[in-house]
N, C-alpha and C. Protein backbone atom coordinates (compact mmCIF):
# COMPACT_ATOMS: atom_id res chain seq x y z
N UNK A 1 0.84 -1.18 0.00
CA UNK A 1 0.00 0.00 0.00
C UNK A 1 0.88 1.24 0.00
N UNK A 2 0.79 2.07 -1.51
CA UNK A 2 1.85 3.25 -1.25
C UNK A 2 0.53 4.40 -0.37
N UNK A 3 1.25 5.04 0.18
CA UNK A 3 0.28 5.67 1.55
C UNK A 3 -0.33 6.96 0.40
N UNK A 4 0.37 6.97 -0.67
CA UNK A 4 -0.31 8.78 -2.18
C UNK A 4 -0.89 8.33 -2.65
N UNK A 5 -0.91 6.68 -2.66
CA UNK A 5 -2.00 6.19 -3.62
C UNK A 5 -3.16 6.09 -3.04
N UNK A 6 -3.10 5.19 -1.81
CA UNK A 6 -4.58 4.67 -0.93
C UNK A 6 -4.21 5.37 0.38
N UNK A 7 -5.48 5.46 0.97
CA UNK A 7 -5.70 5.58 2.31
C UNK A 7 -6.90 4.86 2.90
N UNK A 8 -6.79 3.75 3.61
CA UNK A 8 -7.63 3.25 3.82
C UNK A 8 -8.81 4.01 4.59
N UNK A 9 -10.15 4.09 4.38
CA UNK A 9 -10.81 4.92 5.63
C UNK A 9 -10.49 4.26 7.30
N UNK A 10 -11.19 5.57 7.97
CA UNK A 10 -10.80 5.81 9.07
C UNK A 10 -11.06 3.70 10.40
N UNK A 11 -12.29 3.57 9.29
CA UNK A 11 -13.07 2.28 10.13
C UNK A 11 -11.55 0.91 10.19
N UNK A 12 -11.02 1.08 8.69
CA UNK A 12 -10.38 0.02 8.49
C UNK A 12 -9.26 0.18 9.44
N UNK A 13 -8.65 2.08 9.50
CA UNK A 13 -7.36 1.65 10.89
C UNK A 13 -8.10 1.70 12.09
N UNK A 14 -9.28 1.47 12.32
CA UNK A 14 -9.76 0.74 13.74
C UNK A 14 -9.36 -0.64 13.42
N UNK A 15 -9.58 -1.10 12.76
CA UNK A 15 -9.09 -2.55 12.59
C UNK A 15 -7.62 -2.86 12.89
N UNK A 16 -7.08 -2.01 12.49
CA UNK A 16 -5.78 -2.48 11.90
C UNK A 16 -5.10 -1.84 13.81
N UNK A 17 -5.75 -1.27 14.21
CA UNK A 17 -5.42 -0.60 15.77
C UNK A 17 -5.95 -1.26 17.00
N UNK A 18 -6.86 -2.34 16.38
CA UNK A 18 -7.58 -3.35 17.68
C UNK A 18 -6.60 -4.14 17.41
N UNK A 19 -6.26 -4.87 16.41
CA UNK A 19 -5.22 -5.86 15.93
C UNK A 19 -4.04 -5.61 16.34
N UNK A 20 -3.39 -4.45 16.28
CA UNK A 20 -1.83 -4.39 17.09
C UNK A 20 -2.30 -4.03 18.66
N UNK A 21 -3.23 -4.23 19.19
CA UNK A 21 -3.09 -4.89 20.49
C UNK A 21 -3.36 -6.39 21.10
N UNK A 22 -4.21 -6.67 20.10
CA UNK A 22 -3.93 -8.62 20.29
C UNK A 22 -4.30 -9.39 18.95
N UNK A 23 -4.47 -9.97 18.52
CA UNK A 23 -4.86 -10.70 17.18
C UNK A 23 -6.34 -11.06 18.23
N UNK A 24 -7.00 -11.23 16.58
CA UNK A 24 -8.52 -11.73 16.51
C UNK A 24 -9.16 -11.72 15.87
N UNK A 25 -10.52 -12.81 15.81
CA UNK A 25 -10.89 -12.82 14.94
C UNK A 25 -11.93 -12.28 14.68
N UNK A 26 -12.99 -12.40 13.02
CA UNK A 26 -13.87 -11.25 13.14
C UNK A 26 -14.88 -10.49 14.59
N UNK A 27 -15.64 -12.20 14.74
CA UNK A 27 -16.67 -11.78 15.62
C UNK A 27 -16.06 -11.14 17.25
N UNK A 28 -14.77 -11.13 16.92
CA UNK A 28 -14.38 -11.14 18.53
C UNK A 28 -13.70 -9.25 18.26
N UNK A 29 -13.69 -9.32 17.07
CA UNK A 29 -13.46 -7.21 16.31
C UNK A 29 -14.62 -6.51 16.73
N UNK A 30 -15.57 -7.47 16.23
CA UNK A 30 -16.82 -6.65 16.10
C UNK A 30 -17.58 -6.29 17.43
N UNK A 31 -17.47 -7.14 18.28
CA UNK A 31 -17.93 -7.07 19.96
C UNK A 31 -16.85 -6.23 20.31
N UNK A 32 -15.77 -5.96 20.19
CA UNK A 32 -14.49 -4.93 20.96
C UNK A 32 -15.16 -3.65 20.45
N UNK A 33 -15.38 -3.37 19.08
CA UNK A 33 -15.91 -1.89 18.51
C UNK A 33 -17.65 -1.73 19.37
N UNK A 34 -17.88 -2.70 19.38
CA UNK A 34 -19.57 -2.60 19.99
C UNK A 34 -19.87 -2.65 21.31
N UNK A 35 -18.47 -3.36 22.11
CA UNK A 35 -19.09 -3.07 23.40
C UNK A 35 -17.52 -1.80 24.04
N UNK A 36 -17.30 -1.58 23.68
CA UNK A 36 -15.89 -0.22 24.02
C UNK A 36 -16.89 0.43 24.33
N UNK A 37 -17.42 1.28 24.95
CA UNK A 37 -17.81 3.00 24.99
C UNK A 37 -17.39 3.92 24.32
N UNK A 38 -16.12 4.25 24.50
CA UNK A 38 -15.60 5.23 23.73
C UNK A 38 -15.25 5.24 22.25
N UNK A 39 -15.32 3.53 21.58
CA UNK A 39 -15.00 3.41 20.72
C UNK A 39 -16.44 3.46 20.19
N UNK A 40 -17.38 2.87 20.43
CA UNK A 40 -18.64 2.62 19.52
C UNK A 40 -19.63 4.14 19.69
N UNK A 41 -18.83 5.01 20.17
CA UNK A 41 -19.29 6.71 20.52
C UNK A 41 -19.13 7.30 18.78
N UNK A 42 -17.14 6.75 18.65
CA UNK A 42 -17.35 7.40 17.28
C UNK A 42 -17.38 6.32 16.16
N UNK A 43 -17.18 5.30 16.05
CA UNK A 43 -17.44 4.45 14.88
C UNK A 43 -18.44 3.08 14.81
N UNK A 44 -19.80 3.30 14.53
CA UNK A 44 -20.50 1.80 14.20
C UNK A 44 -19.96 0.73 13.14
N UNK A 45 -20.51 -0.60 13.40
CA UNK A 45 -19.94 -1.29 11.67
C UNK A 45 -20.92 -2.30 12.09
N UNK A 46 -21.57 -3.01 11.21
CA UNK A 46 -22.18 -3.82 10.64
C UNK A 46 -21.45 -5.18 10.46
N UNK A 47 -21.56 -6.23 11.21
CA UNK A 47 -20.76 -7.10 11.58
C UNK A 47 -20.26 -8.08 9.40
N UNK A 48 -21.12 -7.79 8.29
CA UNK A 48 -20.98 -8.32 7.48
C UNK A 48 -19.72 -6.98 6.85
N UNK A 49 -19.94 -6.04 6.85
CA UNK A 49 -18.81 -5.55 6.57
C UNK A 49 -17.67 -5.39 7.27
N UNK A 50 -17.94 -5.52 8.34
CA UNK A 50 -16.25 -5.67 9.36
C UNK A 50 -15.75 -6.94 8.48
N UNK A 51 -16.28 -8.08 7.90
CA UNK A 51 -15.75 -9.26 7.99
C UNK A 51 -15.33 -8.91 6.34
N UNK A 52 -15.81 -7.86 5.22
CA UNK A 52 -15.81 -7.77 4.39
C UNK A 52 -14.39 -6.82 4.21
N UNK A 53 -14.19 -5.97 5.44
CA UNK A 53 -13.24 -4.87 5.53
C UNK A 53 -11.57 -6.09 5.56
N UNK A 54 -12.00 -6.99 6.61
CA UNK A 54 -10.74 -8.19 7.23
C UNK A 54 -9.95 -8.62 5.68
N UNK A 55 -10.99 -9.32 4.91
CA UNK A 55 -10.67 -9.57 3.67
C UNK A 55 -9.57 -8.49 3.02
N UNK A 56 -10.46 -7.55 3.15
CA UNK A 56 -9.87 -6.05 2.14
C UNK A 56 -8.46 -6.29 2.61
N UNK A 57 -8.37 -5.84 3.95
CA UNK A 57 -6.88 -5.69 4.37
C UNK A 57 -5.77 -7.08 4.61
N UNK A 58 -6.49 -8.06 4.34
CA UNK A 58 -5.50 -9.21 4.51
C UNK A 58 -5.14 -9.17 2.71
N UNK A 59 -6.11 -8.72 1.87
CA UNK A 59 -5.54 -9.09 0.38
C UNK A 59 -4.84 -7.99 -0.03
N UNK A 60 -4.76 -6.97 1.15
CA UNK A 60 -3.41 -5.31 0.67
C UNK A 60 -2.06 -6.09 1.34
N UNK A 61 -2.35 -6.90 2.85
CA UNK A 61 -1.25 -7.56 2.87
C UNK A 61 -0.92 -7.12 4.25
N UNK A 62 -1.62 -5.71 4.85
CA UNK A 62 -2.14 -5.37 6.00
C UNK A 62 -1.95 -5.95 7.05
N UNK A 63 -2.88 -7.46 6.80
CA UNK A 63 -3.09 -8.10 7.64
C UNK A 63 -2.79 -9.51 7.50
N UNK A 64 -2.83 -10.68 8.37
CA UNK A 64 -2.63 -12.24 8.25
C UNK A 64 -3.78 -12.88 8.49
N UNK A 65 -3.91 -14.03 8.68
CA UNK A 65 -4.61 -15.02 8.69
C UNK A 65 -4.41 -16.32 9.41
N UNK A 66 -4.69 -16.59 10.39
CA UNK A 66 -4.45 -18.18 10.97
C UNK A 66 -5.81 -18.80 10.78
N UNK A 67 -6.00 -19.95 10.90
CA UNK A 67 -7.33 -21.11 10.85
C UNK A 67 -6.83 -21.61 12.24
N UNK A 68 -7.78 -21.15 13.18
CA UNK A 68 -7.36 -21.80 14.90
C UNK A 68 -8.49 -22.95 15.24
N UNK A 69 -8.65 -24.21 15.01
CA UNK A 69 -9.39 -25.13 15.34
C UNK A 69 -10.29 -24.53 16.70
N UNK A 70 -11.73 -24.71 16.49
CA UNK A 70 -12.58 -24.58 18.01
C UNK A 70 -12.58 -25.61 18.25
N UNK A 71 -13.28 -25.92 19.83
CA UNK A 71 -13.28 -27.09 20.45
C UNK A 71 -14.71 -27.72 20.20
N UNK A 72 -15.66 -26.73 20.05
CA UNK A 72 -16.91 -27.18 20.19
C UNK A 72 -17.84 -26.21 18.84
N UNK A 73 -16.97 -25.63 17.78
CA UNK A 73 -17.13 -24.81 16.87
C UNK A 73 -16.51 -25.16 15.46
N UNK A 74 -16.67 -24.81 14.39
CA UNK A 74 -15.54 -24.70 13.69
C UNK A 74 -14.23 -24.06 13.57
N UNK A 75 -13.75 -24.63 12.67
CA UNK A 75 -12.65 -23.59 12.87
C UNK A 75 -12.46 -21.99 12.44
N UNK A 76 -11.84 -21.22 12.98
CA UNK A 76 -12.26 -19.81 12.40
C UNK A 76 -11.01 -19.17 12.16
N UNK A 77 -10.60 -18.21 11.30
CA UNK A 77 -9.43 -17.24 11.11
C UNK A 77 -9.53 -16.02 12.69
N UNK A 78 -8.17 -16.57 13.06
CA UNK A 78 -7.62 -15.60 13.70
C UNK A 78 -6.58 -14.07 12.98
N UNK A 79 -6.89 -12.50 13.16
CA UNK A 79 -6.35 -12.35 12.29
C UNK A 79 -5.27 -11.47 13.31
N UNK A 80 -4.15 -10.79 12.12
CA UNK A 80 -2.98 -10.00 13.04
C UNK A 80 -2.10 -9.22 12.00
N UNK A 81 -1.68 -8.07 12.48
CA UNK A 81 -1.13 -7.44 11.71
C UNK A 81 -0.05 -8.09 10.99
N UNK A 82 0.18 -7.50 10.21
CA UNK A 82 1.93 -7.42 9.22
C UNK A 82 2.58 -6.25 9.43
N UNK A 83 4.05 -6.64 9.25
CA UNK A 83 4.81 -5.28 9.55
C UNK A 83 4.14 -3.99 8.12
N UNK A 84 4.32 -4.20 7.36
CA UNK A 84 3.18 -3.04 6.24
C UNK A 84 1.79 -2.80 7.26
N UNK A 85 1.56 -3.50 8.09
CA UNK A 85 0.32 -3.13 8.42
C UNK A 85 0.52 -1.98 10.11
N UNK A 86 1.13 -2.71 10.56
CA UNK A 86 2.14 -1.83 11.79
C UNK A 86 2.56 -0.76 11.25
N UNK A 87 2.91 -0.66 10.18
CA UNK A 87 3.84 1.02 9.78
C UNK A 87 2.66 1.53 9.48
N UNK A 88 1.81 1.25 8.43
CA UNK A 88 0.37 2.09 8.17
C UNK A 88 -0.49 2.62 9.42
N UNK A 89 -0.41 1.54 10.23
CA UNK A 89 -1.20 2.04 11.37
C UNK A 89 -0.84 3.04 12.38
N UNK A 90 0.72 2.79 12.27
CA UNK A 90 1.71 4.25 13.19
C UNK A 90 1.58 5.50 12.74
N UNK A 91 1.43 5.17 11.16
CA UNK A 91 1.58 6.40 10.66
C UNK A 91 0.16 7.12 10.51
N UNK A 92 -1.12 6.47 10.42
CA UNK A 92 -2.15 7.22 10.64
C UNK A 92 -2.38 7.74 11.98
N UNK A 93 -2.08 7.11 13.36
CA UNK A 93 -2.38 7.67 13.99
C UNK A 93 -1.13 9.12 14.65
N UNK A 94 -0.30 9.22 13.66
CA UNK A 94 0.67 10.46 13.95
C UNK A 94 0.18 11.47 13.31
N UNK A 95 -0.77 11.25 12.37
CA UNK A 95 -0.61 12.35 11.42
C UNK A 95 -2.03 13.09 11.57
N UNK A 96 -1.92 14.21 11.71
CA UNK A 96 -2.92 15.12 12.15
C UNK A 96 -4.56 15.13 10.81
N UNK A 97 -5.01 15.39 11.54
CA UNK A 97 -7.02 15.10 10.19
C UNK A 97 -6.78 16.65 9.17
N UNK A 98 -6.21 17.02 7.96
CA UNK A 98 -6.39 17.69 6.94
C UNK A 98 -7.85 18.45 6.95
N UNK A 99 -8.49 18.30 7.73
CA UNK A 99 -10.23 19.31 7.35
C UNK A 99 -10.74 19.15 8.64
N UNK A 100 -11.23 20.44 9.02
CA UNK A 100 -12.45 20.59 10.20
C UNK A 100 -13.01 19.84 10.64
N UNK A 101 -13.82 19.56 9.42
CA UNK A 101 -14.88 18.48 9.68
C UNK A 101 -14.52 16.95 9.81
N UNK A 102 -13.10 16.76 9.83
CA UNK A 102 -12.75 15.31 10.57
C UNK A 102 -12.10 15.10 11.56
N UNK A 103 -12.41 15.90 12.40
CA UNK A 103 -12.02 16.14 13.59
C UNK A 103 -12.76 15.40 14.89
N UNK A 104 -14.02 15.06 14.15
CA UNK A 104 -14.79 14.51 15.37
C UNK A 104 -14.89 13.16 15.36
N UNK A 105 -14.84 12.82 13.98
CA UNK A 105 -14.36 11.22 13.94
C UNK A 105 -12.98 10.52 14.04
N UNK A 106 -12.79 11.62 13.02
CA UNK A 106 -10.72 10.67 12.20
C UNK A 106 -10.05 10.73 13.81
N UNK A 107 -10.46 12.29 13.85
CA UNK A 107 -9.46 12.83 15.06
C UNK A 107 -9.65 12.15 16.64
N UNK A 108 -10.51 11.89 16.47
CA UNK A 108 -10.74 10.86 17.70
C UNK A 108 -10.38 9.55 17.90
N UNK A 109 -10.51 9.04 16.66
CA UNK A 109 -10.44 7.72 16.69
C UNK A 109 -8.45 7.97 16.38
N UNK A 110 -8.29 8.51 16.45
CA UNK A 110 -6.22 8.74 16.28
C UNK A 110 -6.40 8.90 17.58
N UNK A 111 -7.15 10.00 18.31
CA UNK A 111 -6.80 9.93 19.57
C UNK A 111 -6.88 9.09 20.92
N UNK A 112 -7.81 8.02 20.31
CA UNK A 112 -8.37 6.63 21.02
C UNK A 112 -7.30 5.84 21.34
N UNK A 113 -6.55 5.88 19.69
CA UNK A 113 -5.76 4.64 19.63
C UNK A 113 -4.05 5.26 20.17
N UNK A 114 -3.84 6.60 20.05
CA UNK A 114 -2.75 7.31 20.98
C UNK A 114 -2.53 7.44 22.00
N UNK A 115 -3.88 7.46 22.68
CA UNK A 115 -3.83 7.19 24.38
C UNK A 115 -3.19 6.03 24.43
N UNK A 116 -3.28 5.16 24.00
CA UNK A 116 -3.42 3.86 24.30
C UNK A 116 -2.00 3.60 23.62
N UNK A 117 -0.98 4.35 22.84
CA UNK A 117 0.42 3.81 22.78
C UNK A 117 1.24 4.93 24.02
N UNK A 118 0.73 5.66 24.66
CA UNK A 118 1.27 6.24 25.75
C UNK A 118 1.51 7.89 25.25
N UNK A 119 1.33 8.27 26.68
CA UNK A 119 1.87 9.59 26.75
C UNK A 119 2.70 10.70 25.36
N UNK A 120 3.73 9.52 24.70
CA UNK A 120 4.42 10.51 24.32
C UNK A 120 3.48 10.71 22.76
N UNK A 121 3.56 9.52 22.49
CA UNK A 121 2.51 9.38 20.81
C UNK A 121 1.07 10.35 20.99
N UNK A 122 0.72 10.45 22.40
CA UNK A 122 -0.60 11.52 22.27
C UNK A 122 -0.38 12.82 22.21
N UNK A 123 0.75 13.08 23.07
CA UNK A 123 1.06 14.70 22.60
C UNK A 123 1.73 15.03 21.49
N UNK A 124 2.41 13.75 20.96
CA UNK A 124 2.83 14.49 19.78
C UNK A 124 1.67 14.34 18.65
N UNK A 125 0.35 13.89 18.75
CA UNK A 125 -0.65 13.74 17.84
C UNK A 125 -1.09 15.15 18.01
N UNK A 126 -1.37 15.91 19.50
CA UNK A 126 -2.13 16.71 20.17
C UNK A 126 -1.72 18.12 19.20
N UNK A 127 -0.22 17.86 19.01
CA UNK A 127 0.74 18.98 18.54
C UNK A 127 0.51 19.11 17.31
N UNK A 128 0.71 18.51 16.67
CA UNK A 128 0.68 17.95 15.23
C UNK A 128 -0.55 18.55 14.68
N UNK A 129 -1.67 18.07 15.52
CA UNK A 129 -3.45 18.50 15.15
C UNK A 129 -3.32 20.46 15.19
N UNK A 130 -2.74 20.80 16.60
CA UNK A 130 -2.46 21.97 16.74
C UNK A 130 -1.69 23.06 15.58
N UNK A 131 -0.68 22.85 15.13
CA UNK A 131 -0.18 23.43 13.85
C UNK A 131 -0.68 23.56 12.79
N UNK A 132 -1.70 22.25 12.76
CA UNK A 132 -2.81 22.10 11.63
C UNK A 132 -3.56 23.57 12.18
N UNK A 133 -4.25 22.99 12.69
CA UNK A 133 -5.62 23.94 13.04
C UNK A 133 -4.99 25.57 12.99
N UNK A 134 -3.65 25.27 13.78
CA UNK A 134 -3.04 26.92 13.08
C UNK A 134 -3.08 27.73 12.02
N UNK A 135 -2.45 26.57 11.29
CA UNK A 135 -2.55 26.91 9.41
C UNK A 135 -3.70 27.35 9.14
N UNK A 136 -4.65 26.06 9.36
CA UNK A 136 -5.93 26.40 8.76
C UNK A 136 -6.44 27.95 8.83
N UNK A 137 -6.15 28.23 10.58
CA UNK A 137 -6.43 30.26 10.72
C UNK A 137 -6.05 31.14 9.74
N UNK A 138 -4.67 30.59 9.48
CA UNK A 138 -3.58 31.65 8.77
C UNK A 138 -4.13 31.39 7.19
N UNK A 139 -4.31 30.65 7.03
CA UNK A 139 -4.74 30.53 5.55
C UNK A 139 -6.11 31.29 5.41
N UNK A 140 -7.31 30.75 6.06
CA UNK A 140 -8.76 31.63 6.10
C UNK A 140 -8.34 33.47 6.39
N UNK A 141 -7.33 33.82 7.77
CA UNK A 141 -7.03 35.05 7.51
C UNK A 141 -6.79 35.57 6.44
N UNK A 142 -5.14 35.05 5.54
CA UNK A 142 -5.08 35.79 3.98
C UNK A 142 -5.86 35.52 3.33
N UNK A 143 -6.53 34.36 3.66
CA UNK A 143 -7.87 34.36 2.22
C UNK A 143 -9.02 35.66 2.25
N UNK A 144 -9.38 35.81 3.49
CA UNK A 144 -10.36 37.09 3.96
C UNK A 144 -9.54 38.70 3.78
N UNK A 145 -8.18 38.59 3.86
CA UNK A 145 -7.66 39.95 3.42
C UNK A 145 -7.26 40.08 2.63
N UNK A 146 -7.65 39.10 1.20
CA UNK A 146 -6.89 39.22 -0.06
C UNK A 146 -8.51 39.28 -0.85
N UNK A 147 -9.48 39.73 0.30
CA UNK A 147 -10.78 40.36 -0.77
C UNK A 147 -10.78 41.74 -0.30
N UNK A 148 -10.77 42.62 -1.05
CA UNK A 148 -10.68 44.16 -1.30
C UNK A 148 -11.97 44.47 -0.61
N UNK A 149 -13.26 44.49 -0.77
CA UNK A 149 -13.98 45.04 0.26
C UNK A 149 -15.20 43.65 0.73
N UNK A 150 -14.87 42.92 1.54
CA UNK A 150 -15.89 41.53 1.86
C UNK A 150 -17.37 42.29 2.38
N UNK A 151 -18.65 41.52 2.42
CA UNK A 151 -19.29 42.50 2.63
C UNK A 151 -19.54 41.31 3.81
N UNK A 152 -20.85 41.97 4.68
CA UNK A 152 -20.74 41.42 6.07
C UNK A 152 -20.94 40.20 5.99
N UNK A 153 -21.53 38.79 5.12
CA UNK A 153 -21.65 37.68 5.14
C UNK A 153 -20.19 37.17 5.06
N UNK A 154 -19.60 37.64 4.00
CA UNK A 154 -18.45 37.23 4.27
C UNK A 154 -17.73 37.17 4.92
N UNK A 155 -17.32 37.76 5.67
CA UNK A 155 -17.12 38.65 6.63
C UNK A 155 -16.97 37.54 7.79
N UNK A 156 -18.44 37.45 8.07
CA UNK A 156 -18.88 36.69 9.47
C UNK A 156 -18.67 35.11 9.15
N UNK A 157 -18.75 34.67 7.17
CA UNK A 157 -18.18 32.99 7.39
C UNK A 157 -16.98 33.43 7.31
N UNK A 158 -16.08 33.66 7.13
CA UNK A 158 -14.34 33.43 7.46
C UNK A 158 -14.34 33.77 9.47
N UNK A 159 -15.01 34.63 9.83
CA UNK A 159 -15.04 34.71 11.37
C UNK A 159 -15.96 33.71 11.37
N UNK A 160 -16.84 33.24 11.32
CA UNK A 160 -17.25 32.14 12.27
C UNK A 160 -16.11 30.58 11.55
N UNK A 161 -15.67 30.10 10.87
CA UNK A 161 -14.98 28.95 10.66
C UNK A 161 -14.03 29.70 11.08
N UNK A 162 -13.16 30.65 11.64
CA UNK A 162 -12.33 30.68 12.35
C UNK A 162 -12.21 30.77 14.03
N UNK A 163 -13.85 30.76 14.24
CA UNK A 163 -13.93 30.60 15.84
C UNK A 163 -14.03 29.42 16.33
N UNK A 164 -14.87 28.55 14.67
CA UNK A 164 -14.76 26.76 14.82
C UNK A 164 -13.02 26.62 15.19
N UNK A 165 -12.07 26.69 14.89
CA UNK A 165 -10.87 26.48 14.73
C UNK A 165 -10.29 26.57 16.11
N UNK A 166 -10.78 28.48 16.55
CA UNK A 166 -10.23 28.17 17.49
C UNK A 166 -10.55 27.60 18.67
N UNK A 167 -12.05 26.87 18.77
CA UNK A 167 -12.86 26.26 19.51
C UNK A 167 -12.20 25.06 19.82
N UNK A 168 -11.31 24.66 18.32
CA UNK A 168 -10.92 23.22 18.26
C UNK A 168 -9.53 23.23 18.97
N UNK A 169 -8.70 24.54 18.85
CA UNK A 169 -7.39 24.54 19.18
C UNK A 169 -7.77 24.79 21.18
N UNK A 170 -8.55 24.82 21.38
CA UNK A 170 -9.28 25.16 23.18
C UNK A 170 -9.11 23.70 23.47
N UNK A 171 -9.79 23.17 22.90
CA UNK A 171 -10.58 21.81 22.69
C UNK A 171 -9.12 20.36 23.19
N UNK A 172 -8.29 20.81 22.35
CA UNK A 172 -6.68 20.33 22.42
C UNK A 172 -5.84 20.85 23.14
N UNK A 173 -5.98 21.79 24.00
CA UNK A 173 -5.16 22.40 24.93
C UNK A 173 -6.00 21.37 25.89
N UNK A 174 -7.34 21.23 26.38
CA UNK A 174 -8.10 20.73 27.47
C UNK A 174 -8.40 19.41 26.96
N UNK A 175 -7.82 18.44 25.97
CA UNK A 175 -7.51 17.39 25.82
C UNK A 175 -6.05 17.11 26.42
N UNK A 176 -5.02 17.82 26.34
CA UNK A 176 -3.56 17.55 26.53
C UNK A 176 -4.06 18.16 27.89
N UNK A 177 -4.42 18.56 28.85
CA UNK A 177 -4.60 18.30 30.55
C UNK A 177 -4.86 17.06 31.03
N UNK A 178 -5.89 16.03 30.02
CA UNK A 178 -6.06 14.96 30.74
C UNK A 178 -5.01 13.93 30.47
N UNK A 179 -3.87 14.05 29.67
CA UNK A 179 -3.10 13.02 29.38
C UNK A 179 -2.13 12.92 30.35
């Protein structure tokens, strides 16, 4: 998977982020996303496409495959990352959400799975998001002073998506207190 070509959506590195903490198999994915709290807050799935997603990423290479004999069941695929699948998954959750509006999903679900590699991987996600959300100001500012006379609508959307912003950059200061 070259990372310019594809990006898997956000659901599949839940997968690929339950999996680098233990291998498993579908039905045992699909109860971790459904009974988590915090996880089934931001992402639902439909237990035929979780099992449809497993596929996806074991045939990018993502992921593996064991056949673990049950005792009183058949046998079922246990699944587990690959090192391609370990680097993809590090690297989504370092890298800060590109747009506003994925902030409440992407950005959470990076921040789910950052808590959870420790301290240092969350603030440097926390930071990372932060510079973003900077830019984003600095860019909407010259975009709003490179119109010669805006009239008040305009005006008030470049100020209000810049109070979203800085709502969000509040938002990440009083996220990085609880870490």
């Amino acid at each position: 998977m070259s990372h310019s070509n594809y990006s898997p959506p956000t659901i599949e590195y839940i997968l690929l982020g339950l999996l680098s903490q233990e291998p498993g198999h579908g039905y045992s994915l699909y109860e971790k996303i459904k009974g988590d709290e915090s996880l089934s807050l931001i992402w639902q799935i439909k237990r035929s496409k979780l099992y449809y997603l497993l596929e996806k990423l074991e045939s990018q290479k993502l992921i593996e495959s064991t056949r673990v004999p049950g005792e009183n069941r058949p046998a079922r695929k246990e699944y587990h990352l690959t090192e391609k699948g370990t680097h993809a998954f590090l690297h989504w959750v370092e890298s800060p959400v590109k747009s506003g509006r994925h902030v409440r999903l992407i950005f959470l679900a990076r921040l789910y799975f950052a808590l959870q590699l420790g301290h240092d991987k969350t603030l440097y996600l926390i930071n990372k998001q932060r510079a973003e959300c900077r830019a984003w100001i600095e860019n909407l500012q010259t975009q709003l002073n490179a119109i010669e006379t805006p009239d008040l609508i305009t005006t008030q959307a470049f100020t209000f998506r810049i109070g979203q912003i800085r709502a969000m950059l509040d938002w990440l200061a009083e996220c990085e207190t609880h870490i």
